[in-house]
Protein backbone atom coordinates (compact mmCIF):
# COMPACT_ATOMS: atom_id res chain seq x y z
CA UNK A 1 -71.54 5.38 -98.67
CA UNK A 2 -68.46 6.99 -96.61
CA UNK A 3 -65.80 5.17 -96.04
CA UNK A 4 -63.49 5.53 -92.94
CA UNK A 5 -59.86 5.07 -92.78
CA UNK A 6 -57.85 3.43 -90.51
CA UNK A 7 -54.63 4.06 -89.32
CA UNK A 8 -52.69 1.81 -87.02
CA UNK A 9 -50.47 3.32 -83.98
CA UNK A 10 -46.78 3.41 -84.30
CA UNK A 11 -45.60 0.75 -82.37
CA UNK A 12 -42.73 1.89 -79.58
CA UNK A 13 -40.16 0.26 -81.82
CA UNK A 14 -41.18 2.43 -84.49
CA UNK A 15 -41.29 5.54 -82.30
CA UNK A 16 -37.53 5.25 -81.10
CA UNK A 17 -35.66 7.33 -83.39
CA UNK A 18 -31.13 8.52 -83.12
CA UNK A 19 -30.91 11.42 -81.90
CA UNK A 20 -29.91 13.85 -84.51
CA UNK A 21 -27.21 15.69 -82.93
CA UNK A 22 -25.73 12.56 -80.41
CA UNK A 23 -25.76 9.76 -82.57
CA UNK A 24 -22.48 9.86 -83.36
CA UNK A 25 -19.81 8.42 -85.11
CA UNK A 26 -17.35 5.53 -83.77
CA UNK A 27 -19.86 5.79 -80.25
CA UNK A 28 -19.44 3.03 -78.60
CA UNK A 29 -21.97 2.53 -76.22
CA UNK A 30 -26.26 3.00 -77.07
CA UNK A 31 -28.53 4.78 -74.12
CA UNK A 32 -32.26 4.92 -74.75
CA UNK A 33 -33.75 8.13 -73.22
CA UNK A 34 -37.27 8.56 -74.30
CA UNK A 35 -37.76 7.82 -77.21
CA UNK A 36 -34.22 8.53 -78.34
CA UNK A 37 -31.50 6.40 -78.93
CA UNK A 38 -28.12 7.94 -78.33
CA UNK A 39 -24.47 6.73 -79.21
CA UNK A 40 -21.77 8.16 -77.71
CA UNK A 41 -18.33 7.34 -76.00
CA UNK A 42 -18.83 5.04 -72.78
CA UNK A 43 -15.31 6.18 -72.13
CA UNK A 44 -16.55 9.68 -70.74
CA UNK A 45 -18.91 7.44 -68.49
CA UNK A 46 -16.64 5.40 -67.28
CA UNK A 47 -13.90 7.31 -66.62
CA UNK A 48 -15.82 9.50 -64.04
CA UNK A 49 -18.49 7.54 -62.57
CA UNK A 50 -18.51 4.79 -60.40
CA UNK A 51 -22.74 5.09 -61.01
CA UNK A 52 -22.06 3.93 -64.89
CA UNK A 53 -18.57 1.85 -64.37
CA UNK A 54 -20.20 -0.31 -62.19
CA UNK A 55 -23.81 -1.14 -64.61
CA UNK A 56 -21.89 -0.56 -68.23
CA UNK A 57 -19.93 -3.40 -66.69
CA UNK A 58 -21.67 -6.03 -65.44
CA UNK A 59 -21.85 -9.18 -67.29
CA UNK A 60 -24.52 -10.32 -69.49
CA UNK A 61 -26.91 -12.90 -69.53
CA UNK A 62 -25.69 -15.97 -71.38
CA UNK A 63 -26.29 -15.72 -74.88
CA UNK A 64 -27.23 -12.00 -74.87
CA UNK A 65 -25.38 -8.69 -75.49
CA UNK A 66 -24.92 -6.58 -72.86
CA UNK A 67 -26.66 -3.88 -72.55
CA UNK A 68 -26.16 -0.95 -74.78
CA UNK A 69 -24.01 -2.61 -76.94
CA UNK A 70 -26.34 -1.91 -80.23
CA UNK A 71 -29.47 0.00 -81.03
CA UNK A 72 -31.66 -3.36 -80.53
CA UNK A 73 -30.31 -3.41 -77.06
CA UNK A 74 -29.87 0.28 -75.29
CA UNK A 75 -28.96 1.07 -71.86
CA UNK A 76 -32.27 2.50 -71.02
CA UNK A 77 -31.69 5.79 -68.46
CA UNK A 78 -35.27 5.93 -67.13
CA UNK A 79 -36.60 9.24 -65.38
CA UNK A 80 -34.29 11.34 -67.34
CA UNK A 81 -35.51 14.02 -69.88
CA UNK A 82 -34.06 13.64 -73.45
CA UNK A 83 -33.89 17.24 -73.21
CA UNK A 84 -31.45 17.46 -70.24
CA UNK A 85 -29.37 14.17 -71.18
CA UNK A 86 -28.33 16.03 -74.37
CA UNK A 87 -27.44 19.35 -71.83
CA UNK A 88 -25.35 16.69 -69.94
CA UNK A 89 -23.23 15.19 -73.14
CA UNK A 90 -23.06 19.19 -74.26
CA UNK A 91 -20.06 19.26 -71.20
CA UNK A 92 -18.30 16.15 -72.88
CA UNK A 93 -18.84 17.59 -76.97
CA UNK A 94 -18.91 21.07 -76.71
CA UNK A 95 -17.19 22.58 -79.45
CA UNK A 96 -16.20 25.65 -77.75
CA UNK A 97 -13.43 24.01 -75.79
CA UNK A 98 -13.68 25.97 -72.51
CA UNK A 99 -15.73 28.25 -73.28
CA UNK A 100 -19.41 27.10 -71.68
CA UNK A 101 -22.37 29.63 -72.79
CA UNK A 102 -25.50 28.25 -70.77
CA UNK A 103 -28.65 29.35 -68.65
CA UNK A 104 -29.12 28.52 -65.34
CA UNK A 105 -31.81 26.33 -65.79
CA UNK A 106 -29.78 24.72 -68.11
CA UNK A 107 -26.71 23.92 -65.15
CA UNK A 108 -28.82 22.79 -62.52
CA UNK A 109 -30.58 20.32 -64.82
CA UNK A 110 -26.40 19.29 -65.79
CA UNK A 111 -25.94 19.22 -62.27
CA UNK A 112 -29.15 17.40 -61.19
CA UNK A 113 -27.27 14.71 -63.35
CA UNK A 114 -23.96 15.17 -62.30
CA UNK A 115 -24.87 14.23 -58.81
CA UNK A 116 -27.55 11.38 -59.65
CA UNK A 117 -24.81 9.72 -61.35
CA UNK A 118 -21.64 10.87 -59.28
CA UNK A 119 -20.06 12.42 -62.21
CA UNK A 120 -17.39 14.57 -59.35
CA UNK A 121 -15.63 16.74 -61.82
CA UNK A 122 -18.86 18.07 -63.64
CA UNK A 123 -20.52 18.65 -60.71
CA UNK A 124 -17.49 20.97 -59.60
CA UNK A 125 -17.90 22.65 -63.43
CA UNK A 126 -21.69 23.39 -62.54
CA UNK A 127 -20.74 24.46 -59.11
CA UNK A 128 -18.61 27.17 -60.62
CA UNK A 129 -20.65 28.27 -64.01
CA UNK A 130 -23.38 28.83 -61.49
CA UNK A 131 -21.73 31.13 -58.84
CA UNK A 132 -21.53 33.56 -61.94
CA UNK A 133 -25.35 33.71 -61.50
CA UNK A 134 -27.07 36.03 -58.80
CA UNK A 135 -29.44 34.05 -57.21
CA UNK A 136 -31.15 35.00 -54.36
CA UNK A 137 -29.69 34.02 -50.93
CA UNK A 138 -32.84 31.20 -50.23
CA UNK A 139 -33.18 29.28 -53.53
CA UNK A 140 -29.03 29.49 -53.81
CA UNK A 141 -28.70 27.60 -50.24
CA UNK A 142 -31.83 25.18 -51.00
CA UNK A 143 -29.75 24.09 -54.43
CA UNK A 144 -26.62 23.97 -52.84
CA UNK A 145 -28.05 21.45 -50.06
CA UNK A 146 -29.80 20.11 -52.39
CA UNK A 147 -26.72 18.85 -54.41
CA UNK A 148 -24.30 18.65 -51.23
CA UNK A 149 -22.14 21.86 -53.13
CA UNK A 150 -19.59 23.74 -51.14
CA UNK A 151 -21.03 25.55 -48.64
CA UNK A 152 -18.25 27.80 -48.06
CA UNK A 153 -20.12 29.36 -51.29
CA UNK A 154 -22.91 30.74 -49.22
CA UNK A 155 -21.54 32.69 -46.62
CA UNK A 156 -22.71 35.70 -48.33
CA UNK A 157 -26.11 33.93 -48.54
CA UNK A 158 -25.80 33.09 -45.00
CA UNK A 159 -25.02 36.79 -44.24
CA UNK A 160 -27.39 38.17 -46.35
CA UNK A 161 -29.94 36.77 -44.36
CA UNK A 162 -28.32 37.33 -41.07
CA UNK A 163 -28.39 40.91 -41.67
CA UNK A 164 -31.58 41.57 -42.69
CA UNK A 165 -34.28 43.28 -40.73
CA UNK A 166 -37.40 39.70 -40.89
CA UNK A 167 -36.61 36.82 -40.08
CA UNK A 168 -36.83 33.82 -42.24
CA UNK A 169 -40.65 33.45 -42.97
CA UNK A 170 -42.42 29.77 -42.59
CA UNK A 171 -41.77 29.03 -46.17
CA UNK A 172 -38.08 30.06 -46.41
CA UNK A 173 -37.40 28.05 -43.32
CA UNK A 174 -39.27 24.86 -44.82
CA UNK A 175 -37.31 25.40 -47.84
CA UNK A 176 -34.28 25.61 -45.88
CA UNK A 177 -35.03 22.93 -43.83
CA UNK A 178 -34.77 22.51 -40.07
CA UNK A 179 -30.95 22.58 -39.38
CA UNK A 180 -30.30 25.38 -41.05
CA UNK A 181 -32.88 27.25 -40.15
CA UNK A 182 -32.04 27.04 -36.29
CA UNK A 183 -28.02 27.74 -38.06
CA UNK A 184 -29.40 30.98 -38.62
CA UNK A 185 -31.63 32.01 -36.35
CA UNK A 186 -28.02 31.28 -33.84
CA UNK A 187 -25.99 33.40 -36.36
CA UNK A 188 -28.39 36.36 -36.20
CA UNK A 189 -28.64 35.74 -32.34
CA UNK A 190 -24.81 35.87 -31.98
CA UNK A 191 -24.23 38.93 -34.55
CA UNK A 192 -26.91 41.27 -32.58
CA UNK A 193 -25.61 40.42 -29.01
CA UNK A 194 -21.97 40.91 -30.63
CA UNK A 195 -19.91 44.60 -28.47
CA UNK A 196 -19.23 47.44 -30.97
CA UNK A 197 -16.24 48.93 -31.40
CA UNK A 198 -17.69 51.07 -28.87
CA UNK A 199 -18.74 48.81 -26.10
CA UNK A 200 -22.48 49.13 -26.93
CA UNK A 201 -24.42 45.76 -28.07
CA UNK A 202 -25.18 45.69 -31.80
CA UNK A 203 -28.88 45.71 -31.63
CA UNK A 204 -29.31 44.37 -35.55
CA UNK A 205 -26.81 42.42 -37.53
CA UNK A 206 -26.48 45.10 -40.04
CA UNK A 207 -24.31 47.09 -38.01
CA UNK A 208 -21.21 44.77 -37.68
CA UNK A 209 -18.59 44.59 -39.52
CA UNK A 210 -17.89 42.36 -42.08
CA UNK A 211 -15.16 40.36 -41.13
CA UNK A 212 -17.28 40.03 -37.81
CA UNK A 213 -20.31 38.68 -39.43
CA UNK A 214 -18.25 35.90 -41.67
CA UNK A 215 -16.37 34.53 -38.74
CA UNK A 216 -20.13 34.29 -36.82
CA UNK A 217 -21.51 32.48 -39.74
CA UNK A 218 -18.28 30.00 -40.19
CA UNK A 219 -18.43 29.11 -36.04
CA UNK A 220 -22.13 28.53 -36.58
CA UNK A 221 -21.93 26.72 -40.04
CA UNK A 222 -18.63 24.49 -39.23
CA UNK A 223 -16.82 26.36 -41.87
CA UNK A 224 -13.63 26.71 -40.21
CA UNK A 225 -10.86 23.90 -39.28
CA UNK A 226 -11.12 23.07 -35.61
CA UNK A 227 -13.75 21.94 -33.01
CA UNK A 228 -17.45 21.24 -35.18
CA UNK A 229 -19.40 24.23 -34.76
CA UNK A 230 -22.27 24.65 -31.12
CA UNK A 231 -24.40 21.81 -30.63
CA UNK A 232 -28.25 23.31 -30.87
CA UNK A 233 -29.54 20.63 -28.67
């Protein structure tokens, strides 16, 4: 007669486990993200974001502790992937000092963070570890909007797509969004309709000079001090 065995789930209590490399030491404040449990300094939190000053700090119930005070009772961060919450505490404990060795992927997922939470001075760190990346002129603009980063970064984006021959196809422009779609269809109006040195009309974009084509695209974009850039309506 066979016999079968059987084996209870894990409960979730039983499932939450420290994180090996962020459960640290003389932490001072417990996040639950997954099924981790991390401690780490609230001091880095609070110091920088109004996002965490503002919950870390608000008062308990009676007769409770607040919350994240102790493994028992985390600060749950809900939507967030263990994964890229350890990326994100990588900025605060990185033993290389300055030096920050890291993918792409791996600094818009910081900065995906950085701007959920309004942490100001790591989103300017992502914003400059990922200009040392080429990326290609429509994703670069669509994660630059998409994070509200300087767009005084993408005037050679801008440019790059003033100049070419197509125009922006139906996908690029819903990527890009309305606004800056019609932003650049003006640009490339204004840069082909711009005199040559000559007196001739530039018939494409490609032929003007540089300096022309970034003082097109910072009247078009706002980019300049002054009067806000042409009204399109």
């Amino acid at each position: 007669m066979s016999h079968s065995t059987y084996f209870a789930p894990q409960s979730a209590v039983e499932q939450i486990k420290r994180h090996p490399k962020y459960y640290l030491n003389g932490g001072d404040v417990h996040f639950l993200v997954e099924n981790y449990i991390y401690r780490v300094h609230r001091y880095f939190f609070e110091r920088e974001s109004a996002w965490f000053r503002e919950r870390l700090g608000a008062a308990a119930p009676a007769g409770q502790t607040p919350k994240g005070a102790s493994d028992a009772n985390p600060f749950p961060l809900d939507d967030v992937l263990a994964d890229d919450f350890s990326k994100f505490l990588w900025v605060f404990y990185n033993p290389k000092y300055s030096i920050y060795d890291a993918t792409l992927e791996d600094w818009i997922a910081i900065l995906k963070l950085a701007f959920d939470w309004r942490f100001g001075e790591v989103k300017k760190l992502c914003s400059r570890e990922i200009e040392r990346f080429e990326i290609a002129p429509v994703p670069k603009i669509e994660l630059y909007q998409t994070y509200e980063l300087d767009k005084k970064l993408l005037i050679p984006s801008y440019m790059a797509l003033c100049v070419r021959q197509e125009p922006l196809s139906l996908k690029e422009g819903r990527q890009l969004g309305l606004e800056t779609s019609l932003l650049l269809a003006t640009a490339r109006e204004c840069a082909r309709g711009k005199p040559l040195a000559n007196g001739a009309r530039s018939p494409t974009a490609a032929e003007l000079e540089e300096d022309d084509m970034v003082s097109i695209i910072k009247e078009i974009f706002g980019l300049t001090p002054g009067p806000p850039s042409p009204s399109l309506t």
